[in-house]
N, C-alpha and C. Protein backbone atom coordinates (compact mmCIF):
# COMPACT_ATOMS: atom_id res chain seq x y z
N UNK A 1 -3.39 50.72 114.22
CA UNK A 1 -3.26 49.29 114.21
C UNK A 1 -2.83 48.84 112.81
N UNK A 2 -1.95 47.57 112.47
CA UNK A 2 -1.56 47.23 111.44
C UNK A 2 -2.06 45.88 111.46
N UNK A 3 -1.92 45.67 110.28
CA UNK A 3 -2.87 43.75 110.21
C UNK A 3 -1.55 43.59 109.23
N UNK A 4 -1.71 42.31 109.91
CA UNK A 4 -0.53 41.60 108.65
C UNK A 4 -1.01 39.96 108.76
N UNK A 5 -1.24 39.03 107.31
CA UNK A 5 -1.54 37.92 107.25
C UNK A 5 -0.74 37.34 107.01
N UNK A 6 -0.71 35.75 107.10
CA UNK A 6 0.05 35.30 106.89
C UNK A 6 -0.42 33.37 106.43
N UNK A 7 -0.07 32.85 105.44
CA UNK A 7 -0.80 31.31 105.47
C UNK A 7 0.43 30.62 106.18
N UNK A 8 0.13 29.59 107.06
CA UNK A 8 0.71 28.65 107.80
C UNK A 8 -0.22 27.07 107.87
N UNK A 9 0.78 26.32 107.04
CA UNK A 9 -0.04 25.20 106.78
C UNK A 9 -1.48 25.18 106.40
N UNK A 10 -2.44 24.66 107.04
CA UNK A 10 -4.13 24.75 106.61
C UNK A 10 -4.88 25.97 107.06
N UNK A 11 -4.09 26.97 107.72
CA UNK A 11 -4.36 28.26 108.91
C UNK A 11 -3.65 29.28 108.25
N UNK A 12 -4.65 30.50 108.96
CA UNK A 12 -4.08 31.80 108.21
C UNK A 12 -3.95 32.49 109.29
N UNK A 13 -2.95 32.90 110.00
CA UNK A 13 -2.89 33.85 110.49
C UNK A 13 -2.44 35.49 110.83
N UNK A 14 -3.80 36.02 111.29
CA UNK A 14 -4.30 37.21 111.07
C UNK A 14 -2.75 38.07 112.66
N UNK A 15 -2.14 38.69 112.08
CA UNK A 15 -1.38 39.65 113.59
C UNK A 15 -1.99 40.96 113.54
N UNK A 16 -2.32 41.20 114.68
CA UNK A 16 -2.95 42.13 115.02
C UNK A 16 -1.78 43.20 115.46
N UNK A 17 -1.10 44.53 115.52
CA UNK A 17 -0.71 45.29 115.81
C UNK A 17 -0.77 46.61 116.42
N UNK A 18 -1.06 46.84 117.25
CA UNK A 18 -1.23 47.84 118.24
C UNK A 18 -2.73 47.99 118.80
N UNK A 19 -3.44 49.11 119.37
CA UNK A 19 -4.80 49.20 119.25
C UNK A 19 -5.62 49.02 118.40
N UNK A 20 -7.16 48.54 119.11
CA UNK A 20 -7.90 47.95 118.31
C UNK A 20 -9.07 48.86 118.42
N UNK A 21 -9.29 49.53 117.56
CA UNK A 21 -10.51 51.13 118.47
C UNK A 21 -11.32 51.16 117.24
N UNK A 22 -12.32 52.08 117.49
CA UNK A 22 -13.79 52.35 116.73
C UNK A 22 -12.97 53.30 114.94
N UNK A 23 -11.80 53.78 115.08
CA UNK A 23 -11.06 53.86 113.61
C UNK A 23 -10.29 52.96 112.80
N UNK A 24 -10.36 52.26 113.50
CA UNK A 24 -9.76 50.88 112.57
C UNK A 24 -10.72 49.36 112.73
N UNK A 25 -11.31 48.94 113.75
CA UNK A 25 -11.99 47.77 113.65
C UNK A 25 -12.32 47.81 112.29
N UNK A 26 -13.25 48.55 111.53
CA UNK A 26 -13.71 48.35 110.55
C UNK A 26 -12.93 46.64 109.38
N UNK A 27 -11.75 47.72 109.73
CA UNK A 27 -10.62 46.95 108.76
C UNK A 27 -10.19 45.40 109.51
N UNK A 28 -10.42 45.13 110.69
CA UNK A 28 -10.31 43.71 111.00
C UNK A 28 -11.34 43.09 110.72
N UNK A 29 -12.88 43.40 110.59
CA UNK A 29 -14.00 43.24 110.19
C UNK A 29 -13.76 42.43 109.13
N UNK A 30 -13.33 43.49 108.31
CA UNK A 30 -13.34 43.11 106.82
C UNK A 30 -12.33 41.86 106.48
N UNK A 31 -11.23 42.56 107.38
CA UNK A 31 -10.08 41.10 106.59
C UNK A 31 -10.52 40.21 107.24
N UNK A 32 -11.26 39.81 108.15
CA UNK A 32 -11.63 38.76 108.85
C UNK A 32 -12.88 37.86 107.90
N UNK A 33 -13.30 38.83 107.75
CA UNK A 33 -14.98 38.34 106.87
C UNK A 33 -14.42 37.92 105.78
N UNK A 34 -13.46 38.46 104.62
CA UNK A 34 -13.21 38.12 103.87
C UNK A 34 -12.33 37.14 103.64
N UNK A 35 -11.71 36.46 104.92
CA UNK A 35 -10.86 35.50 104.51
C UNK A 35 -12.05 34.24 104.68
N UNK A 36 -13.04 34.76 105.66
CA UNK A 36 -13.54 33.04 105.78
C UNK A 36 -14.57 33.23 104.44
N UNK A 37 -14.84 33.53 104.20
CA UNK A 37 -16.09 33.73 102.65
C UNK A 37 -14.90 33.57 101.61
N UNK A 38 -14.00 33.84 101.30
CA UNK A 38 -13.02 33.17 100.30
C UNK A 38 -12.29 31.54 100.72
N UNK A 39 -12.13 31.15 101.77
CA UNK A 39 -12.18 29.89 102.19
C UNK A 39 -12.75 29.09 103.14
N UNK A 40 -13.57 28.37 102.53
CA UNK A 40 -14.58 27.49 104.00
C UNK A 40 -13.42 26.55 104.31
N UNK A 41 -13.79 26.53 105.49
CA UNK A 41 -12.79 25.37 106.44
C UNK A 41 -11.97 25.67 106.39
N UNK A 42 -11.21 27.16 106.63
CA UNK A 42 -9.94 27.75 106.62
C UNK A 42 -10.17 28.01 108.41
N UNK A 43 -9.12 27.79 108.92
CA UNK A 43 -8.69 27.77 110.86
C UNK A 43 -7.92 29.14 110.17
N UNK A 44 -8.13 30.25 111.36
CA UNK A 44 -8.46 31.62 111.28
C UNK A 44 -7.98 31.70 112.92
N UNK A 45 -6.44 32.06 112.90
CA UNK A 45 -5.38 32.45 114.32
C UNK A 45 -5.20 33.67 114.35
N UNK A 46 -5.95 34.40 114.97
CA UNK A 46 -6.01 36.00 115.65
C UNK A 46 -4.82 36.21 116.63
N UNK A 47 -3.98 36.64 115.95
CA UNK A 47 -2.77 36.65 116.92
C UNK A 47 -2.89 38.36 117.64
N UNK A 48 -2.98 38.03 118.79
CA UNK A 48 -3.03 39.76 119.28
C UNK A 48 -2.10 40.09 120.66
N UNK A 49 -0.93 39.45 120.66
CA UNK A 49 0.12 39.55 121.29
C UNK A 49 0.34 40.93 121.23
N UNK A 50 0.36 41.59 120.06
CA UNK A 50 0.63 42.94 120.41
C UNK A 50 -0.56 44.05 120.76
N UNK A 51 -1.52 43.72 121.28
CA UNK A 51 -2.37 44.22 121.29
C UNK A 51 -2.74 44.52 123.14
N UNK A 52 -2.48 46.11 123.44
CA UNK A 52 -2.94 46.73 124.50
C UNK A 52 -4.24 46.67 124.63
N UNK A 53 -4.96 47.01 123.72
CA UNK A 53 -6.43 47.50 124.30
C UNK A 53 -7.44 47.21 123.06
N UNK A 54 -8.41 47.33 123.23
CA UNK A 54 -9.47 47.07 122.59
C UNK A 54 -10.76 47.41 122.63
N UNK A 55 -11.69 48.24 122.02
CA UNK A 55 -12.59 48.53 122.32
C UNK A 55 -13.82 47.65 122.39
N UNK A 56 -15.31 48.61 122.28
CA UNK A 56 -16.68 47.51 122.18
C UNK A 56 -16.66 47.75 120.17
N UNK A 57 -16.09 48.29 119.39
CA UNK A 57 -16.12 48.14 118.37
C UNK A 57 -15.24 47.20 117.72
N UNK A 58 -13.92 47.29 118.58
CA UNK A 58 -12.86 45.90 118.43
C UNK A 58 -13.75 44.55 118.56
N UNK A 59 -14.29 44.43 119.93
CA UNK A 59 -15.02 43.47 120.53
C UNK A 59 -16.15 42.69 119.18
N UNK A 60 -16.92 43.90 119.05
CA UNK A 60 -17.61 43.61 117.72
C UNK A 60 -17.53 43.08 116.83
N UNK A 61 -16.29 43.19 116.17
CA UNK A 61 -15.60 42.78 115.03
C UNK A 61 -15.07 41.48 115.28
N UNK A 62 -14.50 41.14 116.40
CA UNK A 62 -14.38 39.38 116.74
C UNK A 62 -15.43 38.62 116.79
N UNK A 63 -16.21 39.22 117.45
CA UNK A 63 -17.96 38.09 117.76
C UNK A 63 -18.28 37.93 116.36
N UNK A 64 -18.39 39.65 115.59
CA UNK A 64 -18.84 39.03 114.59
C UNK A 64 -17.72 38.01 113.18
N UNK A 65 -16.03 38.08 113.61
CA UNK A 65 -16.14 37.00 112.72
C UNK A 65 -16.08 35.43 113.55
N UNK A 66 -16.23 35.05 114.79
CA UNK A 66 -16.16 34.02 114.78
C UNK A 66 -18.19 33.55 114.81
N UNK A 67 -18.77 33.98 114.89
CA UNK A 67 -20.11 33.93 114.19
C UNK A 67 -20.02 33.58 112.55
N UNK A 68 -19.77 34.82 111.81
CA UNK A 68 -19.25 34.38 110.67
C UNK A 68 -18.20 32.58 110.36
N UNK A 69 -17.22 32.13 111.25
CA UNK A 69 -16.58 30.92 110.76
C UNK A 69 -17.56 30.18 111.10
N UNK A 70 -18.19 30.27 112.41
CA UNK A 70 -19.41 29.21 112.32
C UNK A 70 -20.33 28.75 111.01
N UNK A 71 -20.39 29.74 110.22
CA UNK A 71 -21.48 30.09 109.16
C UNK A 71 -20.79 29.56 108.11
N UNK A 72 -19.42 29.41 108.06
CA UNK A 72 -18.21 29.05 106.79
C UNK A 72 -17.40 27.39 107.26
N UNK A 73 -18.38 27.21 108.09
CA UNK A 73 -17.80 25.92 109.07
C UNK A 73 -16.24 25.96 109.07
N UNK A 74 -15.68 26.88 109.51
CA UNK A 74 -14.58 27.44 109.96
C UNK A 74 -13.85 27.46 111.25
N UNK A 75 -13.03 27.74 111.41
CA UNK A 75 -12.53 27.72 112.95
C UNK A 75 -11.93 29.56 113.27
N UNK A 76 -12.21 30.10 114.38
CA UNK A 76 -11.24 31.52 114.24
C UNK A 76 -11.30 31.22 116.14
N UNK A 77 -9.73 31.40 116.36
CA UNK A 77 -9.38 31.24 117.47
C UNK A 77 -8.39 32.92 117.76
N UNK A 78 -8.37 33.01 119.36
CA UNK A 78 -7.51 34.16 119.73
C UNK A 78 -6.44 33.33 120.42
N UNK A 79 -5.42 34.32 120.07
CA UNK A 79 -3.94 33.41 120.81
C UNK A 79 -3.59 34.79 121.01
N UNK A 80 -2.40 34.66 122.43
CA UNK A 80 -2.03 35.67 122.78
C UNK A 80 -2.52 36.90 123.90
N UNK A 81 -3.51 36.53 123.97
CA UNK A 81 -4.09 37.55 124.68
C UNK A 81 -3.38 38.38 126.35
N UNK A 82 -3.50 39.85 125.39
CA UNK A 82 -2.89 40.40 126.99
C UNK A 82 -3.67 40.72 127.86
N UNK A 83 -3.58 41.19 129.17
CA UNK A 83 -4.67 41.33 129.81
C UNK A 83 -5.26 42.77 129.82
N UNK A 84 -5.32 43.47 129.25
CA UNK A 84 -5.83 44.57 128.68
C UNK A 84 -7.68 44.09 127.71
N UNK A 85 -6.87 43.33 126.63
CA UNK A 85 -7.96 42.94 125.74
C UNK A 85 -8.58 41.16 126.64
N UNK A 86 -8.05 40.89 127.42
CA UNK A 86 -8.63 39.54 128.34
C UNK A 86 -9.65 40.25 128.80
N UNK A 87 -9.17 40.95 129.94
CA UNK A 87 -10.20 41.50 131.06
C UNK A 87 -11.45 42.11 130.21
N UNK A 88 -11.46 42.77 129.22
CA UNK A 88 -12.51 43.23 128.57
C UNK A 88 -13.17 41.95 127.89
N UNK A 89 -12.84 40.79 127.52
CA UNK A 89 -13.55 39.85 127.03
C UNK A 89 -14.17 39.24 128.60
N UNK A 90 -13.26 39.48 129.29
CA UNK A 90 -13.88 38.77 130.85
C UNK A 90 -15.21 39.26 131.24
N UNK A 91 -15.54 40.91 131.19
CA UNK A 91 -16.20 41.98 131.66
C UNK A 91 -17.40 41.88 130.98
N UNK A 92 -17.34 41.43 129.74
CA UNK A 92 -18.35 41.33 128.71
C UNK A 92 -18.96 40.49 128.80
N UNK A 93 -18.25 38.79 129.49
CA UNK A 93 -19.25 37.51 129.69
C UNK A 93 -18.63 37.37 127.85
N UNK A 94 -17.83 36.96 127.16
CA UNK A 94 -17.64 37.13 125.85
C UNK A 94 -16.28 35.99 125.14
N UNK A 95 -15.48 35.62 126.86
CA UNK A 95 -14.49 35.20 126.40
C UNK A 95 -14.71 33.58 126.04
N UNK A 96 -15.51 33.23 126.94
CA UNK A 96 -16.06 31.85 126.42
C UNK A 96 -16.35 31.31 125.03
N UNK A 97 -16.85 32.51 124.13
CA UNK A 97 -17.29 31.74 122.84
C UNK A 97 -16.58 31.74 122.16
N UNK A 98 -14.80 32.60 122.76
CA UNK A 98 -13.65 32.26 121.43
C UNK A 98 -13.00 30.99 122.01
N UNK A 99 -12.36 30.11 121.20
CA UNK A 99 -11.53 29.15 121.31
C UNK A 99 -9.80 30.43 121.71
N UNK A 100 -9.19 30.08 122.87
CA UNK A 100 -8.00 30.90 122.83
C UNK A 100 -7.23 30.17 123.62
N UNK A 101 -5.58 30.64 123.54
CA UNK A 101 -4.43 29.57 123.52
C UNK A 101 -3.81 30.97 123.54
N UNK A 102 -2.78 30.29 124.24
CA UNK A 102 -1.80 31.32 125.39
C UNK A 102 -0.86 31.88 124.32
N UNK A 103 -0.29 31.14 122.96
CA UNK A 103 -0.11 31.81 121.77
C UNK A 103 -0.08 31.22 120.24
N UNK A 104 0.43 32.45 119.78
CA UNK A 104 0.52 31.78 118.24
C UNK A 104 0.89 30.22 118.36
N UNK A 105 1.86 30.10 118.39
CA UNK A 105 2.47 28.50 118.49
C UNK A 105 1.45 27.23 118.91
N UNK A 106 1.10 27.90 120.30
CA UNK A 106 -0.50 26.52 120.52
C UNK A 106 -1.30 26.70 120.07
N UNK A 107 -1.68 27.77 119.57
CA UNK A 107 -3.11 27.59 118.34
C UNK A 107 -2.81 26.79 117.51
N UNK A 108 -1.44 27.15 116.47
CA UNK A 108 -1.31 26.26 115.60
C UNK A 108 -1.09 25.22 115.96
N UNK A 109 -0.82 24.19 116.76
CA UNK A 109 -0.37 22.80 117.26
C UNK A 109 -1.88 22.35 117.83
N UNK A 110 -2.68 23.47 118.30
CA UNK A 110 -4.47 22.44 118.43
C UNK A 110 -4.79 22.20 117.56
């Protein structure tokens, strides 16, 4: 998986690139945690258009940063979602507590 950021207006968004598995979450963890603890009230767009699959350690790493923006009175939304990484937020009872938008483009315009 590759991460690539990017600032767009008051929003940063995070692209997610390929699988999201128990050898790399770590690293979305981190860039995730660390963008909202370096800016409160930074809106945080998880773009994962390219993203097949996802594990319960992927999974992990989202709950825990949109927990974390709560805590940074922050916003972290998913856009994009394929149904690979849907159905597993479906399965989990999990998809409800992200804010998500069909893509990059309507995240940024909510």
């Amino acid at each position: 998986m590759r991460i690539q950021t990017r600032h767009v207006g008051q929003g940063v968004v995070v692209e997610l690139i390929g699988d999201v598995d128990m050898s790399n979450s770590p690293r979305l963890r981190d860039t995730l945690l660390g963008l909202l603890r370096d800016s409160t009230g930074v809106r945080i767009i998880v773009n994962m258009e390219q993203v097949n699959y996802i594990d319960s350690s992927g999974i992990a790493s989202l709950v825990e940063g949109v927990q974390a923006a709560r805590r940074f009175k922050s916003r972290l939304c998913l856009a994009g979602l394929n149904e690979g990484p849907r159905h597993v937020l479906q399965l989990t009872r999990l998809l409800d507590i992200f804010e998500v938008h069909p893509s990059e483009a309507d995240a940024l315009s909510a």
